[in-house]
N, C-alpha and C. Protein backbone atom coordinates (compact mmCIF):
# COMPACT_ATOMS: atom_id res chain seq x y z
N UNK A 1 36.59 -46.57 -83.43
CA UNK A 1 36.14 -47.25 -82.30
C UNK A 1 35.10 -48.28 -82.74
N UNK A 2 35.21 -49.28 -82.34
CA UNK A 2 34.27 -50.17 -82.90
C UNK A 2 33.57 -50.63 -81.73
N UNK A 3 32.96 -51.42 -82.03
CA UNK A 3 31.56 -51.47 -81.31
C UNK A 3 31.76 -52.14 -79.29
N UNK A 4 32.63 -53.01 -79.52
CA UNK A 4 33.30 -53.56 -78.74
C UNK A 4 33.84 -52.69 -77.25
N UNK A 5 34.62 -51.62 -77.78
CA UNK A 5 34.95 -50.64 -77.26
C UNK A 5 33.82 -49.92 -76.73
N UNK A 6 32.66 -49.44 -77.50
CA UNK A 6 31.79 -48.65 -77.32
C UNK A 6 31.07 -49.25 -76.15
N UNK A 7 31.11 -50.46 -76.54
CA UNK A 7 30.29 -51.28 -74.98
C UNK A 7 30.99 -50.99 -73.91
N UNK A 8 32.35 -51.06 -73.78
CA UNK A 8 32.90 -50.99 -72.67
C UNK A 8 33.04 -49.63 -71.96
N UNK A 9 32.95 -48.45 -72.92
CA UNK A 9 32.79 -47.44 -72.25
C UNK A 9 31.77 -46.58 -71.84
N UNK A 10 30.63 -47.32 -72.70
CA UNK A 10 29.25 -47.59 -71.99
C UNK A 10 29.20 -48.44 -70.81
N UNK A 11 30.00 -49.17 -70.51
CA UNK A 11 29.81 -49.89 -69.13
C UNK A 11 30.35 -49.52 -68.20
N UNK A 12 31.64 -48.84 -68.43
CA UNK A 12 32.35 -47.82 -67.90
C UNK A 12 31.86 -46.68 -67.16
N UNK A 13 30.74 -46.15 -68.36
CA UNK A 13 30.39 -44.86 -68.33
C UNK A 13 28.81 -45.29 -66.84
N UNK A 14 28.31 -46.65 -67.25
CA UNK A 14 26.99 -46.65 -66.39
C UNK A 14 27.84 -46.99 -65.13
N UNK A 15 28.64 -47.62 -65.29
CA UNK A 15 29.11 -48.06 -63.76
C UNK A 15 29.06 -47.32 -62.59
N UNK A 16 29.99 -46.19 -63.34
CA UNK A 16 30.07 -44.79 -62.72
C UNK A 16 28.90 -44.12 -62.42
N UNK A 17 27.95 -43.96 -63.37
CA UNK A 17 26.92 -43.48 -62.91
C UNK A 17 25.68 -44.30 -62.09
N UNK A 18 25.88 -45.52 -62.03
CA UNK A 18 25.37 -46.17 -60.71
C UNK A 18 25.97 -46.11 -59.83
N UNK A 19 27.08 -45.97 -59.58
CA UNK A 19 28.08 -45.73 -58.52
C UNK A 19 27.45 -44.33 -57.89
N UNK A 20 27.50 -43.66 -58.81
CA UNK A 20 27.26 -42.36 -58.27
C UNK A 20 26.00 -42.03 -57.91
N UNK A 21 25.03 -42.95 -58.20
CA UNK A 21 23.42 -42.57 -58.04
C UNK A 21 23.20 -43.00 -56.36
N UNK A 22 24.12 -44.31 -56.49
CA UNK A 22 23.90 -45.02 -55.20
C UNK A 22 24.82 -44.39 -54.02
N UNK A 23 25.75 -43.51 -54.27
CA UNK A 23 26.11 -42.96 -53.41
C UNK A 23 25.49 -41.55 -52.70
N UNK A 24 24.61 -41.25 -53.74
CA UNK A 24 23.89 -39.93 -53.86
C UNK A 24 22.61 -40.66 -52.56
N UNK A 25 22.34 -41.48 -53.33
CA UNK A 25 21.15 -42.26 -52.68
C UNK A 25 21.31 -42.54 -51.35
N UNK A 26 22.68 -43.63 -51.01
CA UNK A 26 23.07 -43.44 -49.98
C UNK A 26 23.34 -42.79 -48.51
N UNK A 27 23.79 -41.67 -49.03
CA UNK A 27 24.19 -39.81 -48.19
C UNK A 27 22.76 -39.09 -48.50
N UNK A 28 22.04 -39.30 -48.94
CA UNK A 28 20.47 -38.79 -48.87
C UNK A 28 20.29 -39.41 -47.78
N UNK A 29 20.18 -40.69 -48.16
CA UNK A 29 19.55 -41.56 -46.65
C UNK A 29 20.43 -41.47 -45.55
N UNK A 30 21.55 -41.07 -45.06
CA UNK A 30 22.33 -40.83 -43.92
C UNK A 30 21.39 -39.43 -43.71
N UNK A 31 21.42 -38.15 -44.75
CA UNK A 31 20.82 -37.46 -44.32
C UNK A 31 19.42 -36.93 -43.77
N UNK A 32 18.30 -38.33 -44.52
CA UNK A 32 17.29 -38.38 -43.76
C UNK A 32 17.74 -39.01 -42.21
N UNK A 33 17.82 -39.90 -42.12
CA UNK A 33 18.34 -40.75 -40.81
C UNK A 33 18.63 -39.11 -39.70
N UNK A 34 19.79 -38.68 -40.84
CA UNK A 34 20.40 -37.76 -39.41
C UNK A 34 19.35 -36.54 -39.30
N UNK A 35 18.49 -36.02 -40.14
CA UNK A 35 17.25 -35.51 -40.38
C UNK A 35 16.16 -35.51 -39.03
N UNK A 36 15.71 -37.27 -39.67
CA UNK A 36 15.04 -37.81 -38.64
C UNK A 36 15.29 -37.46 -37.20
N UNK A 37 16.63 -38.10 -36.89
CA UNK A 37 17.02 -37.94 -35.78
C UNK A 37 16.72 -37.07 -34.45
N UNK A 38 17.12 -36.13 -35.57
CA UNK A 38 17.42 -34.44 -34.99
C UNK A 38 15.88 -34.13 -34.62
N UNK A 39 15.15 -34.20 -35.73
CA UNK A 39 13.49 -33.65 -35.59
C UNK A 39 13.22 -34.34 -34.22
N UNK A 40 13.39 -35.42 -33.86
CA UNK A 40 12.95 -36.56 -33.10
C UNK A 40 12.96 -36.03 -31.65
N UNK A 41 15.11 -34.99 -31.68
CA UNK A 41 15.57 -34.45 -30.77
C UNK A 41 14.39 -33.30 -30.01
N UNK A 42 14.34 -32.48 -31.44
CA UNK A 42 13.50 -31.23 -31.10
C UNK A 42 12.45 -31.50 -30.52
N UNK A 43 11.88 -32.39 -31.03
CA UNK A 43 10.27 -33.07 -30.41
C UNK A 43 10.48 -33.15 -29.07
N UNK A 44 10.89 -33.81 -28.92
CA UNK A 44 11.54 -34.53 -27.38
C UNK A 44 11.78 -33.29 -26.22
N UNK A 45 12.78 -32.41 -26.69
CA UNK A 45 13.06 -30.93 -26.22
C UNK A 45 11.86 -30.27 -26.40
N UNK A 46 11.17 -29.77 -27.43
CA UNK A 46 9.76 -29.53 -26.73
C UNK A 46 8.97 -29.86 -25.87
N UNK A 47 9.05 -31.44 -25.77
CA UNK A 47 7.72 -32.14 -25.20
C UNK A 47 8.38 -31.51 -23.50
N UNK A 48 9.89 -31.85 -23.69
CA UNK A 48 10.66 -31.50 -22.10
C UNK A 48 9.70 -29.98 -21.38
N UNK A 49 10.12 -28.76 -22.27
CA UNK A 49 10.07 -27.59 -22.27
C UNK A 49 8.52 -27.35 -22.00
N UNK A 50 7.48 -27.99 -22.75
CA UNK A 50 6.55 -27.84 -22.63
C UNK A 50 6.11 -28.59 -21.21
N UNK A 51 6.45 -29.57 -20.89
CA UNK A 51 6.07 -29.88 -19.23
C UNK A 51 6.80 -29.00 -18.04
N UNK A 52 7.94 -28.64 -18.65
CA UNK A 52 8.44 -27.39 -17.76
C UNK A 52 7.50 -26.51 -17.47
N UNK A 53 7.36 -25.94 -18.63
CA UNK A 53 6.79 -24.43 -18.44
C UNK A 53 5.47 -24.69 -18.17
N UNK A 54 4.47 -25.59 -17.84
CA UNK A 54 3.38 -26.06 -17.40
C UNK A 54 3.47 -25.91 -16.23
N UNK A 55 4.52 -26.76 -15.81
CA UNK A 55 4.54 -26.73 -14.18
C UNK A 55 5.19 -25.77 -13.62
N UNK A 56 5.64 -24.28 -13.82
CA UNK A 56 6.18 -23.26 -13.83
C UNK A 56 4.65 -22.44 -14.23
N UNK A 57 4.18 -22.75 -14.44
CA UNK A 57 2.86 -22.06 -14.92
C UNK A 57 2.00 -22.03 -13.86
N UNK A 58 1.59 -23.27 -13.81
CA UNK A 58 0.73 -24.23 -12.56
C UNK A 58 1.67 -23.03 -11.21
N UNK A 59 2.18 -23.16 -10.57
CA UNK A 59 3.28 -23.32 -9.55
C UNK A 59 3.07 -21.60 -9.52
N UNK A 60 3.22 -20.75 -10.52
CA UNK A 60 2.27 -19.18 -11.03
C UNK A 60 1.44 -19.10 -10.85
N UNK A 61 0.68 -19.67 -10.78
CA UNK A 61 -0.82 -19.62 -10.58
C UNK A 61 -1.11 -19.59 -9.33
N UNK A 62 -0.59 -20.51 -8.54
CA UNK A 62 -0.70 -21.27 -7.09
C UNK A 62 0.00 -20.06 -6.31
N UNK A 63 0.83 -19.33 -6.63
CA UNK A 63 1.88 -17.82 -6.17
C UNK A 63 0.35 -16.46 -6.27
N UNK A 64 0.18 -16.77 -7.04
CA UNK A 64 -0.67 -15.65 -8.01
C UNK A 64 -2.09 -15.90 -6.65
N UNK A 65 -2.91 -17.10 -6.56
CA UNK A 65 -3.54 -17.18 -5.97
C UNK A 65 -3.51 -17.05 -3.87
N UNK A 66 -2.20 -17.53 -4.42
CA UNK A 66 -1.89 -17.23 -2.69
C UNK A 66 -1.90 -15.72 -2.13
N UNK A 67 -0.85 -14.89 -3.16
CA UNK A 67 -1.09 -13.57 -3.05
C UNK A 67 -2.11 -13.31 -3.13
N UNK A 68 -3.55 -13.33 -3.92
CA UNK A 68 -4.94 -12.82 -3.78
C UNK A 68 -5.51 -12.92 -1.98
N UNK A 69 -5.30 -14.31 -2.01
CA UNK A 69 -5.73 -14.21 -0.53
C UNK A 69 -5.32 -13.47 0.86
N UNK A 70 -3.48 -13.45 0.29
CA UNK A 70 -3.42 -12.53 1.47
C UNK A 70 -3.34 -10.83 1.26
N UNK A 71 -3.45 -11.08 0.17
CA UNK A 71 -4.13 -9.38 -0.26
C UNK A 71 -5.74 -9.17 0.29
N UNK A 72 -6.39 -10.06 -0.22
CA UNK A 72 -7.67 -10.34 1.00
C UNK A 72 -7.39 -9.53 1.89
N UNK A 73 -6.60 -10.57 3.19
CA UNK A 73 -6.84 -10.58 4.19
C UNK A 73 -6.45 -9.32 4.68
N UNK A 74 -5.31 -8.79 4.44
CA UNK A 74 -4.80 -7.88 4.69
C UNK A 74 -5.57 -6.51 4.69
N UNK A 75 -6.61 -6.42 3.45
CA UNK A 75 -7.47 -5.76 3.29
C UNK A 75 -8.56 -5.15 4.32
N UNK A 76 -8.78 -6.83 4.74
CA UNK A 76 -10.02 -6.83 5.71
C UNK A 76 -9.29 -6.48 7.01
N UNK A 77 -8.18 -6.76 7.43
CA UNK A 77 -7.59 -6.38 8.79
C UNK A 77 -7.47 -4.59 8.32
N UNK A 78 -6.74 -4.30 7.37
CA UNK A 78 -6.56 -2.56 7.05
C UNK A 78 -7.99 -2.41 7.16
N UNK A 79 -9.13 -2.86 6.58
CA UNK A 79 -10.67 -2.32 7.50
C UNK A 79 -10.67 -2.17 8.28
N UNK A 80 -10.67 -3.29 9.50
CA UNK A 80 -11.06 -3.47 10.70
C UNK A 80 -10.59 -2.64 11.34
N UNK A 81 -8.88 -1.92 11.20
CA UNK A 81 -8.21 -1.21 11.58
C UNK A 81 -8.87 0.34 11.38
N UNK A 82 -9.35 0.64 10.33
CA UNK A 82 -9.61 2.02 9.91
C UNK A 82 -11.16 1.92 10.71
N UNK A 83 -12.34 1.09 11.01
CA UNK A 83 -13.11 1.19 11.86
C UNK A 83 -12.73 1.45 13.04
N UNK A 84 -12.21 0.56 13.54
CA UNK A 84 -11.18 0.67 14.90
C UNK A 84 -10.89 1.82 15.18
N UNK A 85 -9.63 2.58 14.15
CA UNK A 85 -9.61 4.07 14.57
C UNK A 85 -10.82 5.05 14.55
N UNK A 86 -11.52 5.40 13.46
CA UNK A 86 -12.99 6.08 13.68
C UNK A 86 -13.27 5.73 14.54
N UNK A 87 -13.61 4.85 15.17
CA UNK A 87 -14.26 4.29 16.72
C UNK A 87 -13.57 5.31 17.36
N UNK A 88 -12.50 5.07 17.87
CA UNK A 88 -11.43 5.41 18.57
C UNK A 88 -11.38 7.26 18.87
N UNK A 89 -11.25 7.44 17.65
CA UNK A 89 -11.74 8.97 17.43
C UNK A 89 -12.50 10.00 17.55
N UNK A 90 -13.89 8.82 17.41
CA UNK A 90 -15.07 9.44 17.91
C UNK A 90 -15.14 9.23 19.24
N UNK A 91 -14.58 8.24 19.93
CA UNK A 91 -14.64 8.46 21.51
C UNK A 91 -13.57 9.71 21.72
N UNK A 92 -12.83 9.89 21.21
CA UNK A 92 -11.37 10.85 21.96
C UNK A 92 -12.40 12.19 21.83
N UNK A 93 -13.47 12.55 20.91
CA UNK A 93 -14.05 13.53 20.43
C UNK A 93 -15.19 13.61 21.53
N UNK A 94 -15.84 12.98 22.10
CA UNK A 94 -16.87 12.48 22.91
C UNK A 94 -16.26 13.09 24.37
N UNK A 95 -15.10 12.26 24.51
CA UNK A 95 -14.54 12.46 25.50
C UNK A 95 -13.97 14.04 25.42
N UNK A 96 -13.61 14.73 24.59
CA UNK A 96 -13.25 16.10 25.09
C UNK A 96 -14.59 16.80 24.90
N UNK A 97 -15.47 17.02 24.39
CA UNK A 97 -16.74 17.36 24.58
C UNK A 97 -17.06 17.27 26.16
N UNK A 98 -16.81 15.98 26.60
CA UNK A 98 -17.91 15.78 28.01
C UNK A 98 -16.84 16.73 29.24
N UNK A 99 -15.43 16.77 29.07
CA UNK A 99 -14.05 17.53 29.39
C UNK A 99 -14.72 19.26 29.33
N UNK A 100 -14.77 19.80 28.19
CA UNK A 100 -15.60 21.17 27.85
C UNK A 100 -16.60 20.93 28.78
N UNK A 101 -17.68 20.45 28.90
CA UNK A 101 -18.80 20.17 29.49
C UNK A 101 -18.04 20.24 30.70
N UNK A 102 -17.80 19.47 31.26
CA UNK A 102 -17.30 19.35 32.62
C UNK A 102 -16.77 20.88 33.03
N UNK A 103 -15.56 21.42 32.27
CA UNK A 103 -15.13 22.77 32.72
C UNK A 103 -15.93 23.67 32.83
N UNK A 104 -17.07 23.73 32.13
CA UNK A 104 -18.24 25.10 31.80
C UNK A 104 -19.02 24.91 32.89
N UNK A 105 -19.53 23.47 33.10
CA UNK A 105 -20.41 23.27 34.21
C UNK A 105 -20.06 22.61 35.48
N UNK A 106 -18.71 23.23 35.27
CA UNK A 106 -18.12 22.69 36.79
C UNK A 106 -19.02 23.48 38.26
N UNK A 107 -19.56 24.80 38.26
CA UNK A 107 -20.39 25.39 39.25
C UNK A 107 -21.28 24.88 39.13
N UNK A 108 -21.97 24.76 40.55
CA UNK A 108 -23.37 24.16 40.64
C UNK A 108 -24.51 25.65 40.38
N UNK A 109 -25.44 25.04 40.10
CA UNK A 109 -26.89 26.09 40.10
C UNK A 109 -26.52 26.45 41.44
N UNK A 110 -26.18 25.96 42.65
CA UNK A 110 -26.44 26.73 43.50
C UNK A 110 -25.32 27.97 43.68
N UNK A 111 -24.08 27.40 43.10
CA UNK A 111 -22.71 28.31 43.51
C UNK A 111 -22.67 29.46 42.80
N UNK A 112 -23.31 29.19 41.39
CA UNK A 112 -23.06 30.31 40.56
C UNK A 112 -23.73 31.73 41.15
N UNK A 113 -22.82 32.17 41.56
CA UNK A 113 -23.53 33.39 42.61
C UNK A 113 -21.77 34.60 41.95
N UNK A 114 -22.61 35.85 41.64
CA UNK A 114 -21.50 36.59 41.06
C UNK A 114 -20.98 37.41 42.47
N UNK A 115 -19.75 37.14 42.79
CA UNK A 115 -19.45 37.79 44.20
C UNK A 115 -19.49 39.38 43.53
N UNK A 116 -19.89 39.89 44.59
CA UNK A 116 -19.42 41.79 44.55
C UNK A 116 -18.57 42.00 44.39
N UNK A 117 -17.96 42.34 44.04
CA UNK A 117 -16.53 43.38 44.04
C UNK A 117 -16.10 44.26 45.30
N UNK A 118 -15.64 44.08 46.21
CA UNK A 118 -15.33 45.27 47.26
C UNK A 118 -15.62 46.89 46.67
N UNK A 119 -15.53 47.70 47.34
CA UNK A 119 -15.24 48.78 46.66
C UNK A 119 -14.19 49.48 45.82
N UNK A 120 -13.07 49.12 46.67
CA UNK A 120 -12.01 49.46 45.83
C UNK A 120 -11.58 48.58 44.88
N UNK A 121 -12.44 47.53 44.14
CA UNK A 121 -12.15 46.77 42.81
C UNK A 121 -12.87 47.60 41.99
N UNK A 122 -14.07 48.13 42.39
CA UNK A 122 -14.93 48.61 41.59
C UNK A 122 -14.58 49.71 40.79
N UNK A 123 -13.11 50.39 41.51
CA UNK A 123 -12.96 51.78 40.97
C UNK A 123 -11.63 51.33 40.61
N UNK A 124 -11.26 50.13 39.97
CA UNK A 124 -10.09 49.80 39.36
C UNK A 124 -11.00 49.67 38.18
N UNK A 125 -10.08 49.62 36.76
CA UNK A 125 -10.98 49.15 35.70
C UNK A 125 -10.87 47.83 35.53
N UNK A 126 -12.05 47.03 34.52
CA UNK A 126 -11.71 45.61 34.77
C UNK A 126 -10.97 44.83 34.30
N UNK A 127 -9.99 45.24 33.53
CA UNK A 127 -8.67 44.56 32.96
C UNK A 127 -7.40 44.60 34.21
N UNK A 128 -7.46 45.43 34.97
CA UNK A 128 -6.95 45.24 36.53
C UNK A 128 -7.29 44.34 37.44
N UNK A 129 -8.38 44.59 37.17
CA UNK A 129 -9.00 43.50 38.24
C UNK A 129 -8.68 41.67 37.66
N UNK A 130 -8.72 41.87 36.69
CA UNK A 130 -8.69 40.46 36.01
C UNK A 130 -7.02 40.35 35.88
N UNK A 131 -6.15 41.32 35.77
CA UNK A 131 -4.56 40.90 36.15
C UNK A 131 -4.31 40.60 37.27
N UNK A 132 -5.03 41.56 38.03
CA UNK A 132 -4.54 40.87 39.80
C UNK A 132 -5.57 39.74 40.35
N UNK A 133 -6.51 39.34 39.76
CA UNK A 133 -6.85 38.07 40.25
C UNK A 133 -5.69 36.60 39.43
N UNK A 134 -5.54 37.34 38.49
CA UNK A 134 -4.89 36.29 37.82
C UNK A 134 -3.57 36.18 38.42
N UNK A 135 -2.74 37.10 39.23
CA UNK A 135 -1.60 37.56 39.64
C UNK A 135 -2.01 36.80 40.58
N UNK A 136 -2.88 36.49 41.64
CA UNK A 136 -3.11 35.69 43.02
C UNK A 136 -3.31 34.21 42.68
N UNK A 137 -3.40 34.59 41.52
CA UNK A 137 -3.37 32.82 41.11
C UNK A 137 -4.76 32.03 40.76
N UNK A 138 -5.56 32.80 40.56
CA UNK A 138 -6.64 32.22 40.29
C UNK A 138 -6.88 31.79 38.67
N UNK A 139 -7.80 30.90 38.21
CA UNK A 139 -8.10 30.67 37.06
C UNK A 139 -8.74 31.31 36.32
N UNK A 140 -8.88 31.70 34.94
CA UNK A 140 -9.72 31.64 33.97
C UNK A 140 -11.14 32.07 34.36
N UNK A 141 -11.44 30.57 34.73
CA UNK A 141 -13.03 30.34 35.20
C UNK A 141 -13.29 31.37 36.47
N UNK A 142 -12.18 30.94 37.35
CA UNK A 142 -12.69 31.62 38.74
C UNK A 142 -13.07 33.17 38.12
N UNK A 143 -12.49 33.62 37.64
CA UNK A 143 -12.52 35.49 37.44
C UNK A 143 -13.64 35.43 36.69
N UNK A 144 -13.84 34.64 35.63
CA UNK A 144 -14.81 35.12 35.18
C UNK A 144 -16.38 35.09 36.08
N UNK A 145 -16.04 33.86 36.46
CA UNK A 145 -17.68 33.70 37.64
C UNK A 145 -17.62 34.93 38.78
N UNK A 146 -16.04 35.16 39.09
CA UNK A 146 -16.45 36.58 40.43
C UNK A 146 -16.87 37.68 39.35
N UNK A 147 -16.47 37.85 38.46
CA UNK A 147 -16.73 39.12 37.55
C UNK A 147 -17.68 38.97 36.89
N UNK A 148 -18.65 38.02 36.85
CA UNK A 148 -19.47 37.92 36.10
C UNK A 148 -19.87 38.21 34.37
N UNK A 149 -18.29 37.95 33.65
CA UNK A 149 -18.31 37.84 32.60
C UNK A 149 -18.06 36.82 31.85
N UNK A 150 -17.94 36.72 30.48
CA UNK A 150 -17.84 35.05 30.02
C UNK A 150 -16.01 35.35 30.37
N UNK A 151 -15.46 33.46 30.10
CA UNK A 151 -14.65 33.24 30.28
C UNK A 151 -13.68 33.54 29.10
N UNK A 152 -14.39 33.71 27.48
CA UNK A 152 -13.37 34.53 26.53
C UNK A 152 -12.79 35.79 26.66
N UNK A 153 -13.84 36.48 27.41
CA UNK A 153 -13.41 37.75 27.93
C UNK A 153 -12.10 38.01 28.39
N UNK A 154 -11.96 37.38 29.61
CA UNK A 154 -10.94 37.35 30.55
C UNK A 154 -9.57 36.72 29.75
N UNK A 155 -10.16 35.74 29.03
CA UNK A 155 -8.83 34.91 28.57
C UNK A 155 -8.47 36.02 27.19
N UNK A 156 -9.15 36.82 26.63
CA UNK A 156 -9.09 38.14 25.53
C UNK A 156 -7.93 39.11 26.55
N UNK A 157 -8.76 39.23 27.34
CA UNK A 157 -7.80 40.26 28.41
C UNK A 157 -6.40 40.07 29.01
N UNK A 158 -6.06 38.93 29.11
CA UNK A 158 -5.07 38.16 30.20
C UNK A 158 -3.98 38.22 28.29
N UNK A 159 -4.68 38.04 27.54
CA UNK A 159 -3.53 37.57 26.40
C UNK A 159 -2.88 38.62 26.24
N UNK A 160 -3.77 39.71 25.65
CA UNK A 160 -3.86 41.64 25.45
C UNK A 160 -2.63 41.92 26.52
N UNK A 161 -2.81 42.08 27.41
CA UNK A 161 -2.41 42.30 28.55
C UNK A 161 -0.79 41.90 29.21
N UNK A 162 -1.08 40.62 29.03
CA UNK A 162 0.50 40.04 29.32
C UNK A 162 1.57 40.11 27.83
N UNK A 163 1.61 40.24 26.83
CA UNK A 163 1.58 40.74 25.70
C UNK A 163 2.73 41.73 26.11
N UNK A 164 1.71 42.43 26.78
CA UNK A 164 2.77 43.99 27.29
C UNK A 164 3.48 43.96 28.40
C-alpha cells in the first residue's frame, strides 16, 4: 500500500468518523431539544397542579371555616336549649311541690276538726272503718282528717287491704 492509498483510507476512514460524530452530535441535540421540551411540559403541569390544589386548598379552608361557625352556633343554641330545659324543670318541680302543698293544706285551720266516730265505728276496727269510708267513696285525705290519722296510714291500709 503506498502512501497514496493510505491517504485515501485515512480520508475514508475520517469521513466516516465525522459523519458519525455529527450524527451523534446531532441526535444528542434532538435529544436535548426533546429533553428540554418535556421538562418545560412538567414545569408547566406543575405550575397547573400547583394553582389547582391552592385553590382546592383555599376553597378547604373556607368549608373548614364555615363549619367552625356553624358548629358555633349550634353549640350556643344546644346551650340555650339545655338552660331552657333546667328552667323548665325546675318550674315542673316547683309546680308539683306547690300541687303537694296544695293537697296537704287543702283544710283550713278552721276545718281541721277530727269528726267523732259514731259509736258503732268505734267498735269496728280501723282498717274497717277506712274500707267502708273508702267504699262510700271518699278520699284518701277525707278519712284520714275524719280519723284523725296521717294520710300514709290509710293509703298503707287501703293497699294491704284491697290486695285481698
Amino acid at each position: 500500500m503506498d502512501i497514496f492509498s493510505l491517504l485515501i483510507v485515512m480520508s475514508t476512514v475520517g469521513a466516516v468518523a465525522f459523519s458519525w460524530a455529527t450524527f451523534l452530535v446531532s441526535s444528542r441535540k434532538v435529544e436535548d431539544e426533546e429533553l428540554e421540551r418535556m421538562e418545560q411540559r412538567i414545569l408547566e403541569l406543575m405550575g397547573r397542579f400547583k394553582h389547582v390544589s391552592s385553590m382546592r386548598l383555599e376553597m378547604l379552608d373556607k368549608k373548614i371555616e364555615e363549619i367552625k361557625r356553624v358548629m358555633r352556633e349550634a353549640n350556643d343554641i344546644y346551650s340555650s336549649l339545655v338552660v331552657k330545659m333546667t328552667d323548665l324543670m325546675r318550674l315542673k318541680e316547683e309546680l308539683l311541690v306547690e300541687e303537694r302543698k296544695e293537697e296537704v293544706v287543702e283544710p283550713r285551720v278552721e276545718e281541721v276538726k277530727v269528726e267523732e266516730p259514731p259509736q258503732e265505728e268505734e267498735e269496728m276496727s280501723i282498717e274497717k272503718r277506712i274500707i267502708s269510708m273508702y267504699d262510700e267513696g271518699m278520699s284518701d285525705i277525707e278519712i284520714a282528717r275524719r280519723l284523725g290519722i296521717g294520710v300514709g296510714e290509710v293509703r298503707l291500709m287501703l293497699s294491704l287491704f284491697r290486695r285481698r
